[in-house]
Protein backbone atom coordinates (compact mmCIF):
# COMPACT_ATOMS: atom_id res chain seq x y z
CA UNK A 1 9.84 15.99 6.09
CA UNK A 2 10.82 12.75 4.47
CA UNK A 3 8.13 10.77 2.61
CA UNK A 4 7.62 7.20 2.77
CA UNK A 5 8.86 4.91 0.38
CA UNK A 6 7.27 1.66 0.13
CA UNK A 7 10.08 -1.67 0.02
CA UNK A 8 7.49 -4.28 -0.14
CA UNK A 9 3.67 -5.19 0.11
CA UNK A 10 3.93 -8.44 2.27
CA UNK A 11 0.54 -10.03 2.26
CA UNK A 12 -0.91 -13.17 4.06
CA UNK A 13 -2.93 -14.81 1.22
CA UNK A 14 -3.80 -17.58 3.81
CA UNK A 15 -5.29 -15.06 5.75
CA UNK A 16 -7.26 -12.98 2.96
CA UNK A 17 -10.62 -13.56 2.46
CA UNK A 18 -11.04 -11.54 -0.38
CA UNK A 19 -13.22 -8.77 1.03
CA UNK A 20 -11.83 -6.12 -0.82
CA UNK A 21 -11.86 -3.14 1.97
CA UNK A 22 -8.24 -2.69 1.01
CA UNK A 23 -8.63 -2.28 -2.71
CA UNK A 24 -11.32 0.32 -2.14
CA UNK A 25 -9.66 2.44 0.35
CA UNK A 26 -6.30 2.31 -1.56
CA UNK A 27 -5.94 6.13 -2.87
CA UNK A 28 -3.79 5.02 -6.30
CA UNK A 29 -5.30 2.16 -6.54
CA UNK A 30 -2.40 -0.41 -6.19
CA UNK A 31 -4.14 -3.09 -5.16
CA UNK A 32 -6.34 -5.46 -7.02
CA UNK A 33 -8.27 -8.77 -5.98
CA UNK A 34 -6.70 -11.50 -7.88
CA UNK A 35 -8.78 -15.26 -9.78
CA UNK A 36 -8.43 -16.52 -6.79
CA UNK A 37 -9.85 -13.45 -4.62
CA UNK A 38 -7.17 -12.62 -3.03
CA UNK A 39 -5.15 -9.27 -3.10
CA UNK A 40 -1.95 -8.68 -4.54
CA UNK A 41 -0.21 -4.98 -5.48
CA UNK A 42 -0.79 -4.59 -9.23
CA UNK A 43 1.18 -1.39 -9.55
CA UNK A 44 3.73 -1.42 -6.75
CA UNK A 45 5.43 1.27 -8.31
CA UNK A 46 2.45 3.37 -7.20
CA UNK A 47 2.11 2.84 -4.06
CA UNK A 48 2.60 6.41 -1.56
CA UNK A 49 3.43 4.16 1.34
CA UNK A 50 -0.05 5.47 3.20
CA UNK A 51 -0.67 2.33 4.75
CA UNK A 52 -4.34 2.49 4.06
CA UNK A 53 -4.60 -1.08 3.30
CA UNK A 54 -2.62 -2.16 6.21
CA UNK A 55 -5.11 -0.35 8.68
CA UNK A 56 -8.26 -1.23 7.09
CA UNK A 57 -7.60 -5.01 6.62
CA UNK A 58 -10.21 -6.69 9.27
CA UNK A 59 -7.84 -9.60 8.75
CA UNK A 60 -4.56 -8.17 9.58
CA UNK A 61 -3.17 -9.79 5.87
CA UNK A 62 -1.56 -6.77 4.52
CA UNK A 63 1.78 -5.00 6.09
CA UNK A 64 3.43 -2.43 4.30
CA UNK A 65 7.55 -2.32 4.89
CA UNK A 66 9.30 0.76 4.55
CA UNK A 67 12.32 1.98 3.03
CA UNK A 68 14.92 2.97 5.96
CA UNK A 69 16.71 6.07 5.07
């Protein structure tokens, strides 16, 4: 079976409020709230593609985009 492979964290800073569900449930811990408090991928190149963040975000401000093979 193919794995995931992550293209691009596209996040909604406007709609971030900085709660930081998605940095704690992230499993390689990619993410990381930034000065201002919101997130942004700090080590992309980590990322599994589990979409972790995407489904725990209460304010739908995280989408992971796949690869296409």
């Amino acid at each position: 079976m193919a794995r995931n492979r992550l293209k691009e964290h596209r996040i909604i800073r406007e709609w971030c409020k900085g709660c930081g569900i998605c940095v704690y449930f992230c499993p390689k811990q990619v993410l990381e709230l930034d000065p201002e408090g919101k997130v942004h991928p700090a080590r992309p190149e980590a990322c599994i593609a589990c979409r972790m963040c995407e489904l725990r975000c209460p304010d739908m401000a995280i989408e992971i985009i796949l690869m296409h093979s």
